[in-house]
C-alpha atoms as a PDB file:
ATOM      1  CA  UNK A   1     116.743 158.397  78.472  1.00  0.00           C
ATOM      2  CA  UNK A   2     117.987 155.136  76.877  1.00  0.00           C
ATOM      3  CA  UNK A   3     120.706 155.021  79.520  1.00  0.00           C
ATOM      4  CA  UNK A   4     117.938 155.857  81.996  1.00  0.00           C
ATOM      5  CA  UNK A   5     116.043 152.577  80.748  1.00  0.00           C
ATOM      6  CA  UNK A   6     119.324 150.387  80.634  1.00  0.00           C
ATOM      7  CA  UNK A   7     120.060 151.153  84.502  1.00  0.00           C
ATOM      8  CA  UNK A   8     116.682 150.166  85.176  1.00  0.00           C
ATOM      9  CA  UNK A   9     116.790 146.952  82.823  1.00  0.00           C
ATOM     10  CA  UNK A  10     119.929 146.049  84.522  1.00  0.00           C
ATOM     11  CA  UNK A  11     118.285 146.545  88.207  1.00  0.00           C
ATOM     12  CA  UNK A  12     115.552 144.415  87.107  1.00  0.00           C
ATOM     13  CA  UNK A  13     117.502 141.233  85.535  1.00  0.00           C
ATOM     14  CA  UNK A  14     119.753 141.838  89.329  1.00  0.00           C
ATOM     15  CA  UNK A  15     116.592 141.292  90.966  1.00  0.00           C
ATOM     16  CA  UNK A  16     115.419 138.573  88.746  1.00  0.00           C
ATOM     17  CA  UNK A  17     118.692 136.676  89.043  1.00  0.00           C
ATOM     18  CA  UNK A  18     119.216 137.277  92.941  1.00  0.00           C
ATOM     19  CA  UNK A  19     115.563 135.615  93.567  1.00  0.00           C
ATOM     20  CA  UNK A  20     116.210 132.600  91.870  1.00  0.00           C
ATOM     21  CA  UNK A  21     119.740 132.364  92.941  1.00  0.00           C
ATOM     22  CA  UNK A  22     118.077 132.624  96.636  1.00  0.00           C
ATOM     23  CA  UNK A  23     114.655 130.283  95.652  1.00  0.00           C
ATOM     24  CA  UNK A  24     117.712 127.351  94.124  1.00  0.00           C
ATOM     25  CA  UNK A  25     119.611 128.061  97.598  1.00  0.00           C
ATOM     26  CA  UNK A  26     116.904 128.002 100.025  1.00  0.00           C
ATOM     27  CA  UNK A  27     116.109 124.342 100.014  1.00  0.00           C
ATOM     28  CA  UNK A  28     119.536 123.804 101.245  1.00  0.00           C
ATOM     29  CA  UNK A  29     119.121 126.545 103.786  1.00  0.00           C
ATOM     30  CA  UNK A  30     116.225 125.070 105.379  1.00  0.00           C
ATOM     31  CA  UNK A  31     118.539 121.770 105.626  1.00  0.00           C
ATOM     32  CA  UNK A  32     121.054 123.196 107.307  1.00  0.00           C
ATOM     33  CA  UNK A  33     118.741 125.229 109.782  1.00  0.00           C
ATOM     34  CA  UNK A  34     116.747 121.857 110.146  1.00  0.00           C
ATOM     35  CA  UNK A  35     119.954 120.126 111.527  1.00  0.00           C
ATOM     36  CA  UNK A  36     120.213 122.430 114.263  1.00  0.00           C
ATOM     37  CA  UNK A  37     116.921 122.029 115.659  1.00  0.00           C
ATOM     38  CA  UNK A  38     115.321 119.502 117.857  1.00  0.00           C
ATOM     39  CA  UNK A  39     113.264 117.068 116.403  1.00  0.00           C
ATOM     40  CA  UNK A  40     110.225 118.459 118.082  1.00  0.00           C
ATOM     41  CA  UNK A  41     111.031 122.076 116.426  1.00  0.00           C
ATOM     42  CA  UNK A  42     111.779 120.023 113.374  1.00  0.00           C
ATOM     43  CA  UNK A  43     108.037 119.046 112.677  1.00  0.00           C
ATOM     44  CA  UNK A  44     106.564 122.213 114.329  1.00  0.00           C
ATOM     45  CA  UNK A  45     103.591 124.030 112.273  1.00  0.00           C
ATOM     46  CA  UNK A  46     104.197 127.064 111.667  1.00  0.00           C
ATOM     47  CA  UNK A  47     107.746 126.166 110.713  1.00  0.00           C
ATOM     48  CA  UNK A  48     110.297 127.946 112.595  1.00  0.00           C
ATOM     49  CA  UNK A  49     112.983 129.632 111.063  1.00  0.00           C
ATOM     50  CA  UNK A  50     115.601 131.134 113.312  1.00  0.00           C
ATOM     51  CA  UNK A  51     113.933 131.809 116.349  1.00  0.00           C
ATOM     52  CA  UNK A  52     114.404 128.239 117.564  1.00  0.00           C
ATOM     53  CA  UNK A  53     116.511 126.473 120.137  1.00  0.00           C
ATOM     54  CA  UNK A  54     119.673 125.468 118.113  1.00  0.00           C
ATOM     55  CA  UNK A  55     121.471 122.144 119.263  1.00  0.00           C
ATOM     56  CA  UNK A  56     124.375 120.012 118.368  1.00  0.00           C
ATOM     57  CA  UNK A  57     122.736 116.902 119.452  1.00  0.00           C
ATOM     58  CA  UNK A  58     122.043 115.984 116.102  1.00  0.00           C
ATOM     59  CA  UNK A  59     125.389 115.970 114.833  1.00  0.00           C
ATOM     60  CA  UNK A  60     126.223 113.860 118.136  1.00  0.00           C
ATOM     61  CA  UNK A  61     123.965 111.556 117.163  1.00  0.00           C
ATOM     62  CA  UNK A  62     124.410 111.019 114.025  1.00  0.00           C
ATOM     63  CA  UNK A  63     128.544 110.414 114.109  1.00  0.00           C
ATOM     64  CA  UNK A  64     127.910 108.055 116.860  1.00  0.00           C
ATOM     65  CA  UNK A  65     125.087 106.111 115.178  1.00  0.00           C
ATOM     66  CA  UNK A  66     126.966 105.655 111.893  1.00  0.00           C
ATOM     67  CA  UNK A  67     130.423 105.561 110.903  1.00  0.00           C
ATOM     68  CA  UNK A  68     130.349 109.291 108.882  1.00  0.00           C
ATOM     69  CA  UNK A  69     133.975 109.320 107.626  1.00  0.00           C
ATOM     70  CA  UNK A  70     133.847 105.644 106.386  1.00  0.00           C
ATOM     71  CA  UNK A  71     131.051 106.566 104.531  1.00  0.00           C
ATOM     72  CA  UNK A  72     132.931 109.520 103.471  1.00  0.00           C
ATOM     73  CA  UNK A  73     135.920 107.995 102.390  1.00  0.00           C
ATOM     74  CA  UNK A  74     133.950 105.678 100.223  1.00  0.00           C
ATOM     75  CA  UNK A  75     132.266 108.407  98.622  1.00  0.00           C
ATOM     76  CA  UNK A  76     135.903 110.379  97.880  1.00  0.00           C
ATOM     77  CA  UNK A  77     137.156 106.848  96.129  1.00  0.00           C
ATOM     78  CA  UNK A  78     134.699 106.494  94.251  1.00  0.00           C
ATOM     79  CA  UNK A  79     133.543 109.750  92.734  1.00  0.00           C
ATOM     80  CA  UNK A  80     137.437 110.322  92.437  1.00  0.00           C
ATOM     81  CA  UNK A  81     138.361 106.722  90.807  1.00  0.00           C
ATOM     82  CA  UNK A  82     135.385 106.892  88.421  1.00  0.00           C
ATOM     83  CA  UNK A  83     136.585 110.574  87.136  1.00  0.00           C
ATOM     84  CA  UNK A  84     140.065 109.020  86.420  1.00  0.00           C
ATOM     85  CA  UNK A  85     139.025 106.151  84.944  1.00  0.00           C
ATOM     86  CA  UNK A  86     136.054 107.840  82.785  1.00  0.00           C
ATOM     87  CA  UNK A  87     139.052 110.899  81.536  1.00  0.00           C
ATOM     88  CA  UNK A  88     141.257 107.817  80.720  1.00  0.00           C
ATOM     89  CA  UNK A  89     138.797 106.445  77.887  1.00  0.00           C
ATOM     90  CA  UNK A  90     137.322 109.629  77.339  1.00  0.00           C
ATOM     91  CA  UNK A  91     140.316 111.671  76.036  1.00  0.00           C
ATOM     92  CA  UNK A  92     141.172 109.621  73.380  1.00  0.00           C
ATOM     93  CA  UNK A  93     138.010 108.524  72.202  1.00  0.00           C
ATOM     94  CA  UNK A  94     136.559 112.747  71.981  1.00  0.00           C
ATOM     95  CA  UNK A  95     140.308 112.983  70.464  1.00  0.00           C
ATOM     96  CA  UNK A  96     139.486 110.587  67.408  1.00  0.00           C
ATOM     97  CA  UNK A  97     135.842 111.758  67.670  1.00  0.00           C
ATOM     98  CA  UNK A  98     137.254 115.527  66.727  1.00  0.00           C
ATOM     99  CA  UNK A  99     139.905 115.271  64.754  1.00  0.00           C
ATOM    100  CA  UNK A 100     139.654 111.962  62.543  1.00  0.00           C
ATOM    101  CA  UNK A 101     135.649 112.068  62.310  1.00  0.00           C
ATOM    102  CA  UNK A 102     134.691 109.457  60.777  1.00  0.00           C
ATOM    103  CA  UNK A 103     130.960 108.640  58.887  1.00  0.00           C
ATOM    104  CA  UNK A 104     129.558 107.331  62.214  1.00  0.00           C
ATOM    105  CA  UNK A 105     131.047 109.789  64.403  1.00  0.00           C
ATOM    106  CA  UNK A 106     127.697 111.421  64.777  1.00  0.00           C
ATOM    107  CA  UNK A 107     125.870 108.269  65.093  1.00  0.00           C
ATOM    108  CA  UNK A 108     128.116 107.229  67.687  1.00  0.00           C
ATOM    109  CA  UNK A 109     127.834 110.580  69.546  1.00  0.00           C
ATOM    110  CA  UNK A 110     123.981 110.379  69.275  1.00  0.00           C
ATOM    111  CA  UNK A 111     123.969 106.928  70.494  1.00  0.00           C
ATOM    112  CA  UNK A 112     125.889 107.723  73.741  1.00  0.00           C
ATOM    113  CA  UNK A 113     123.666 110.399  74.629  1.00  0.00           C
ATOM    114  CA  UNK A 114     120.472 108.304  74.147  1.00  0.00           C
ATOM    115  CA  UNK A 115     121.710 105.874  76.480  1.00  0.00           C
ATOM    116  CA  UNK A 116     121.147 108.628  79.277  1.00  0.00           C
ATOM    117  CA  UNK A 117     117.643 108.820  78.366  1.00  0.00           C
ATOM    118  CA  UNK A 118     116.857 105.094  79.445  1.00  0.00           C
ATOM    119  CA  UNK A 119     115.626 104.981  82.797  1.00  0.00           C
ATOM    120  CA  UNK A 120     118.203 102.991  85.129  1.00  0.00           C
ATOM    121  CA  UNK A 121     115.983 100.986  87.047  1.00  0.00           C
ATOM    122  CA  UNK A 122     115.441  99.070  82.851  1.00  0.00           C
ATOM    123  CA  UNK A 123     118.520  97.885  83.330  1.00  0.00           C
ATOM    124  CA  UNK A 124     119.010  96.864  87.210  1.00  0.00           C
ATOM    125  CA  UNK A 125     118.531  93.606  87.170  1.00  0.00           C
ATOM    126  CA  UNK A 126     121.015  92.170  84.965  1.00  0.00           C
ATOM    127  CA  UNK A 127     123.350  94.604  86.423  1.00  0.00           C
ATOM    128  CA  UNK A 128     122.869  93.431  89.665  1.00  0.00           C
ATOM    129  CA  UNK A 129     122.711  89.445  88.338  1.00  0.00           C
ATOM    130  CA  UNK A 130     126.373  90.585  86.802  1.00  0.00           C
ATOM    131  CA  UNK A 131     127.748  92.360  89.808  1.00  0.00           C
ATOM    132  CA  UNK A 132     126.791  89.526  91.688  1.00  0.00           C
ATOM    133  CA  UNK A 133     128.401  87.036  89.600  1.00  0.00           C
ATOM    134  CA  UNK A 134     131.817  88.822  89.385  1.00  0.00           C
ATOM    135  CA  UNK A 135     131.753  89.074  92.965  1.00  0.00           C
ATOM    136  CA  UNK A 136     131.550  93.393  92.732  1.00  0.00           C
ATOM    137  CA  UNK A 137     128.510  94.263  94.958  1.00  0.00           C
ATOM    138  CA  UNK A 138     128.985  95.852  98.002  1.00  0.00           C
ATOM    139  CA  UNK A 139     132.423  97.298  96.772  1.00  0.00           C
ATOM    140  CA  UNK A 140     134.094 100.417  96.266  1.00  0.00           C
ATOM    141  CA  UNK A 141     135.791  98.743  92.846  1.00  0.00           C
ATOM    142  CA  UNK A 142     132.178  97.748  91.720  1.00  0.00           C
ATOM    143  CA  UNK A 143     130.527 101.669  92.032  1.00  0.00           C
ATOM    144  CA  UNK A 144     133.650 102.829  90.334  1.00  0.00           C
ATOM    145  CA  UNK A 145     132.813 100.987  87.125  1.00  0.00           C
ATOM    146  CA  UNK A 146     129.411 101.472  87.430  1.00  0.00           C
ATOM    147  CA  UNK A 147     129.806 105.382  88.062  1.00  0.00           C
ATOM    148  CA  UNK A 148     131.984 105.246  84.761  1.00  0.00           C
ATOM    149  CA  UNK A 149     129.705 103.423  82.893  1.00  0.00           C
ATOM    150  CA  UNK A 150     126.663 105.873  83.352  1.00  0.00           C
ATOM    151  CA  UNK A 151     128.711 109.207  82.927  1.00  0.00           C
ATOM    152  CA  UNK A 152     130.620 108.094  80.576  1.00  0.00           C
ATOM    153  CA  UNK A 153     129.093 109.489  77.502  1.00  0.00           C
ATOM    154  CA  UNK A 154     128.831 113.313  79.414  1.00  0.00           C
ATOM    155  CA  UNK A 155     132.307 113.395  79.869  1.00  0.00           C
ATOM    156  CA  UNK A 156     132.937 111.934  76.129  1.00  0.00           C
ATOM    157  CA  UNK A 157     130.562 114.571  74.759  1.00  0.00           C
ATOM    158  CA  UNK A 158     131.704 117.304  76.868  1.00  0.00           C
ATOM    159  CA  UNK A 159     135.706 116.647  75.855  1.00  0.00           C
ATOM    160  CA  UNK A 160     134.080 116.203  72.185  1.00  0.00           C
ATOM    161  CA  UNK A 161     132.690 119.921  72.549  1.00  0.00           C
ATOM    162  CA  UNK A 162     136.245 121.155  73.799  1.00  0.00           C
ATOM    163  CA  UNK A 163     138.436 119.640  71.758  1.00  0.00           C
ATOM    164  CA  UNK A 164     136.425 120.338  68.803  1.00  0.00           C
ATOM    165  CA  UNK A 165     138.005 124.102  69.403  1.00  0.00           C
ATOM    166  CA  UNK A 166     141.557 123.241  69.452  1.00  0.00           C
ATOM    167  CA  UNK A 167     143.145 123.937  65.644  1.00  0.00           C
ATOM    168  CA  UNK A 168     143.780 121.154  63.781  1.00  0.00           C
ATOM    169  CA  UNK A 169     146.649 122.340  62.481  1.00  0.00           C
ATOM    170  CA  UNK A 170     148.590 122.563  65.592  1.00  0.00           C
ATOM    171  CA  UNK A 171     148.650 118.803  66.332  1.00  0.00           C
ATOM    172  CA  UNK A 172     149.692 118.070  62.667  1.00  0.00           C
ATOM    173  CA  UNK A 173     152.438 120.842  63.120  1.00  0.00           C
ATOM    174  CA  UNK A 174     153.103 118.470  66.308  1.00  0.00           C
ATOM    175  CA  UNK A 175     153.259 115.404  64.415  1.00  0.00           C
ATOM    176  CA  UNK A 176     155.649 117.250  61.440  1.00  0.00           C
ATOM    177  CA  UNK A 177     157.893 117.390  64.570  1.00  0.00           C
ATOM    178  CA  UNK A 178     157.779 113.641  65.467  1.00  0.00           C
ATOM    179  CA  UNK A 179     155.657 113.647  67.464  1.00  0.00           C
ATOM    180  CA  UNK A 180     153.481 109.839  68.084  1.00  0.00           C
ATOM    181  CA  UNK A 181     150.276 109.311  69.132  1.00  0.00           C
ATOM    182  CA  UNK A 182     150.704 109.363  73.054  1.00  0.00           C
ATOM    183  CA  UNK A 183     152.793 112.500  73.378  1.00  0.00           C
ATOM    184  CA  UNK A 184     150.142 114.492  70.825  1.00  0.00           C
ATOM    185  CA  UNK A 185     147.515 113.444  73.165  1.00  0.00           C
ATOM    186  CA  UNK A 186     149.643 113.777  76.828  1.00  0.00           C
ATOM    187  CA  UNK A 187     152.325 117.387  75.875  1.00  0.00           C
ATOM    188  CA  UNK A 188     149.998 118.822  73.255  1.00  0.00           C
ATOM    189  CA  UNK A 189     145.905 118.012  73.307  1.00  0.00           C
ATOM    190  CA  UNK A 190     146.148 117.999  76.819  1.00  0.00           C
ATOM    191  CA  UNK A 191     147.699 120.967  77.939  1.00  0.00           C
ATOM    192  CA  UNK A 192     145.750 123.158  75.617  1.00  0.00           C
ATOM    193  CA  UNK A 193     142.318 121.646  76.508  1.00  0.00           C
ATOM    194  CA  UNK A 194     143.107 122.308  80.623  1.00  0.00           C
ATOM    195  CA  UNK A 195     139.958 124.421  81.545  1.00  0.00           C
ATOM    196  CA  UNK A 196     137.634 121.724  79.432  1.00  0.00           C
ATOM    197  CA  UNK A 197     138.802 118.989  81.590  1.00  0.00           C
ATOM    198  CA  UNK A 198     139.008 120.360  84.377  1.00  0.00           C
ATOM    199  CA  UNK A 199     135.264 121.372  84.621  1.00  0.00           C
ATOM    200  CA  UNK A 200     134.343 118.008  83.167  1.00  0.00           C
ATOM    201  CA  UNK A 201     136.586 116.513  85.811  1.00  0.00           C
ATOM    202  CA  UNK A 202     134.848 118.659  88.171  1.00  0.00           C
ATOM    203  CA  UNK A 203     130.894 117.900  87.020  1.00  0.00           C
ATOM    204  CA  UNK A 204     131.912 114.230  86.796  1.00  0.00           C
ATOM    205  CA  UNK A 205     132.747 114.220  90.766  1.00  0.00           C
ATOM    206  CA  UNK A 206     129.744 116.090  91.354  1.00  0.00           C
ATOM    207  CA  UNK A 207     127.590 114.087  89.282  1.00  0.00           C
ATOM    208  CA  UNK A 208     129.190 111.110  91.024  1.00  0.00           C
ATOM    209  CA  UNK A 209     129.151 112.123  94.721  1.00  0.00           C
ATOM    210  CA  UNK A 210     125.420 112.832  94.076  1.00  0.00           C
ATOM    211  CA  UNK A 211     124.185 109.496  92.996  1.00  0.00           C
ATOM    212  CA  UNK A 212     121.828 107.262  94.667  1.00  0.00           C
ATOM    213  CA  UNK A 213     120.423 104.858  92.791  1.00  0.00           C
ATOM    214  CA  UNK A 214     123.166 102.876  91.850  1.00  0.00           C
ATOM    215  CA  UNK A 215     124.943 103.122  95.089  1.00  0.00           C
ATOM    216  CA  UNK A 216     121.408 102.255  97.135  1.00  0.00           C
ATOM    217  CA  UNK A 217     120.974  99.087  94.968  1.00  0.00           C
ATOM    218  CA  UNK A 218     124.699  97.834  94.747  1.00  0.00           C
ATOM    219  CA  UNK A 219     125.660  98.263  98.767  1.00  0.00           C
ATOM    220  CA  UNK A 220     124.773  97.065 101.631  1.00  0.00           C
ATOM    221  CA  UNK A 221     127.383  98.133 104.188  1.00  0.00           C
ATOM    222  CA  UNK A 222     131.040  97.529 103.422  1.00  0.00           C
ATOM    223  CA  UNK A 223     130.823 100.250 100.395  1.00  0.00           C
ATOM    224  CA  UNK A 224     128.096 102.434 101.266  1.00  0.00           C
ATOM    225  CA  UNK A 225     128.668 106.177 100.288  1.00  0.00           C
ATOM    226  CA  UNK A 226     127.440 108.773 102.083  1.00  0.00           C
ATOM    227  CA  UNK A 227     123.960 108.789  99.352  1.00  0.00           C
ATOM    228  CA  UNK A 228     123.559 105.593 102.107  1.00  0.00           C
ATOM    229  CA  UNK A 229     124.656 107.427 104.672  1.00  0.00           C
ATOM    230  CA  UNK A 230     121.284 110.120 104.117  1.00  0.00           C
ATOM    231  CA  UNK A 231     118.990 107.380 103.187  1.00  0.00           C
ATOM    232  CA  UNK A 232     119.654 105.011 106.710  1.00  0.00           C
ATOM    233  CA  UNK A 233     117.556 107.875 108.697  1.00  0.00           C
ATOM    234  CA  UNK A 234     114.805 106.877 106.890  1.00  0.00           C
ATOM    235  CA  UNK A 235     113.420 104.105 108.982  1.00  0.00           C
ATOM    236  CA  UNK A 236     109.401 101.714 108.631  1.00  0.00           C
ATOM    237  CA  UNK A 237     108.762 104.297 112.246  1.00  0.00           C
ATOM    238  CA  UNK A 238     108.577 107.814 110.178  1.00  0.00           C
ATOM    239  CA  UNK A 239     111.768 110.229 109.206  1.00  0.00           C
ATOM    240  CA  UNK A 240     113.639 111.627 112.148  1.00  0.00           C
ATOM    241  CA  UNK A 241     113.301 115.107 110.095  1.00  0.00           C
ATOM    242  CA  UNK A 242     116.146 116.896 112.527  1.00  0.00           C
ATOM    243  CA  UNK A 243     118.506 113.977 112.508  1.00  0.00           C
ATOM    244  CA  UNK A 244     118.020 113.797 108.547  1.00  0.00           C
ATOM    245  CA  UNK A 245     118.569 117.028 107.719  1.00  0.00           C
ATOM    246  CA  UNK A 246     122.040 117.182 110.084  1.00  0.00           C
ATOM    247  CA  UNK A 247     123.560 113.883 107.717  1.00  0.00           C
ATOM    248  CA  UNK A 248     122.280 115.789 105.115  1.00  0.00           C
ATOM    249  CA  UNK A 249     124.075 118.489 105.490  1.00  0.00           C
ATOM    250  CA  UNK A 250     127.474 116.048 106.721  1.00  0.00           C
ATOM    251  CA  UNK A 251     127.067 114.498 103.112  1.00  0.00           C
ATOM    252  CA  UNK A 252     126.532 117.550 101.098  1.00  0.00           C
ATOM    253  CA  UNK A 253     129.066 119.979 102.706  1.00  0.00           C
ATOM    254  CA  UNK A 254     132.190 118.411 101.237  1.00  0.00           C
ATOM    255  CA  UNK A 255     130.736 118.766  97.443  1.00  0.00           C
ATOM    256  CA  UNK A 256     129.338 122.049  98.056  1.00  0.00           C
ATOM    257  CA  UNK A 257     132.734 123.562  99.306  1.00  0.00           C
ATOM    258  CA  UNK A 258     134.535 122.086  96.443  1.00  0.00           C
ATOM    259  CA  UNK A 259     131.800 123.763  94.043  1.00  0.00           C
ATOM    260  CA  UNK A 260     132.550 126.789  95.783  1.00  0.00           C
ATOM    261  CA  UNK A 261     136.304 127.257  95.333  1.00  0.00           C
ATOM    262  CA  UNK A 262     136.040 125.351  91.810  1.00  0.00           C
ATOM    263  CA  UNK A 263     133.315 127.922  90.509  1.00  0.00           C
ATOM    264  CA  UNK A 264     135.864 129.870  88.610  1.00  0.00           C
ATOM    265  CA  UNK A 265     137.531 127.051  86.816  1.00  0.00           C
ATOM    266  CA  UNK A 266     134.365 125.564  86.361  1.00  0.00           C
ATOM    267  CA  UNK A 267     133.032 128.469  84.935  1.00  0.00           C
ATOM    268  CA  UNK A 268     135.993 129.010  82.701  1.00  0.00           C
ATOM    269  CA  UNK A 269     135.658 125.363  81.476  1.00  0.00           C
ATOM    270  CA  UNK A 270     131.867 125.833  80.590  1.00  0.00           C
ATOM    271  CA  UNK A 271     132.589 128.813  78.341  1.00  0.00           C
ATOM    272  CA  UNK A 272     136.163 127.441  76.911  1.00  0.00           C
ATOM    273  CA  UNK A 273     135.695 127.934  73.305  1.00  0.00           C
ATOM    274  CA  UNK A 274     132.641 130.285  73.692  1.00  0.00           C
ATOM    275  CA  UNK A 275     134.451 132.783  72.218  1.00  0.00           C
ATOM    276  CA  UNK A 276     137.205 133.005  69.175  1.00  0.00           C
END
């Protein structure tokens, strides 16, 4: 009997967990389908789903319009440069964070996090005032520090979290045996923390790749990523729903693959320490 109602329990959190997984993915089933049709199908009521007459135009259209792997390239640099740069400071600031803690450590840790919870457009003016007058708008360089700046205290608390499972005692054994400051942090913290930063690494490209705010407000042309890319097919005539969806899907197929043969590591890094 109980294993009776256990099978069934199980069948039921399956079906539970396949219908959202499907109700998350269908949005970005819909795009994809939506890039293949004509523009006319695209707007037609009721909506069609597969029975529709699938085209390539779109894709045409849309490489010849715009420069896709400009865009594309611009979006690699920067999602890339801002997750070095962001692990660079983050390391050993969640290293001191964990293992010398000091009175304000907390505080500190707090006060990061809060800074997420302001809403951007608070602050873009005298951003934009201060990437104009260091000559950093409309560049690659400029999104990279601004990329940093806003993720930066994930990725802090996120190493924080990691490192916070390492013993202490094997970095003092590692200092016992000479070891300084840079080669506890580079041949011993590192090493051992390997699934943590890699699936911060990985949610900081994501996270970075995705945004549009910052990259709509501080590009006009030269830098654009491909959040730019999406957001030129939206014109004062009305949204060209076909030709939208098809750079839609352009933009978000990269990301999506990565995600895809990531998962495991990323998974892995989520639930580092989960378990002693």
């Amino acid at each position: 009997m109980a294993r009776a109602v256990s099978t069934r329990r199980k069948a039921i959190v399956t079906v539970i967990a396949w219908g959202i997984g499907l109700a998350i993915f269908f949005p970005i089933l819909w795009t994809i389908l939506t890039s293949f049709k004509t523009e006319a199908d695209a707007i037609a009521s009721p909506p069609k789903f597969l029975f529709f007459d699938w085209t390539f135009e779109n894709y045409v259209t849309v490489q010849e319009r715009s420069d896709y792997f400009r865009h594309f390239w611009n979006s690699v640099v920067m999602s890339v440069g801002s997750t070095v740069l962001a692990l660079i400071i983050a390391i050993p600031a969640a290293w001191s964070m964990a293992f010398i803690p000091g009175r304000w450590t907390k505080d500190v840790l707090m006060w990061m996090l809060s800074t997420k919870m302001m809403p951007a457009v608070g602050v873009l003016v005298p951003m934009y005032l201060m990437f104009r007058d260091l000559g950093l708008l409309d560049t690659v360089s400029g999104l990279v520090i601004i990329l940093t700046l806003i993720n930066l205290p994930i990725v802090v608390w996120m190493l924080y979290t990691y490192f916070k499972e390492i013993p202490g005692e094997i970095l003092e054994a590692a200092r016992m045996d000479g070891a300084n400051l840079r080669s506890e942090i580079i041949y011993v913290l590192t090493p051992m923390a390997v699934p943590g930063i890699a699936s911060t690494m990985l949610l900081n490209i994501i996270l970075a790749w995705n945004e549009a705010f910052w990259t709509l407000n501080l590009t006009a042309a030269k830098a654009a990523p491909l959040t730019a890319f999406i957001a030129s097919y939206s014109s004062p005539e009305g949204l060209f729903y076909a030709k939208l969806s098809a750079a839609s899907t352009m933009a978000i197929a990269p990301i999506l693959i990565m995600g895809w043969f990531s998962q495991k590591q990323l998974v892995r890094g989520l639930t580092f320490g989960a378990v002693k």
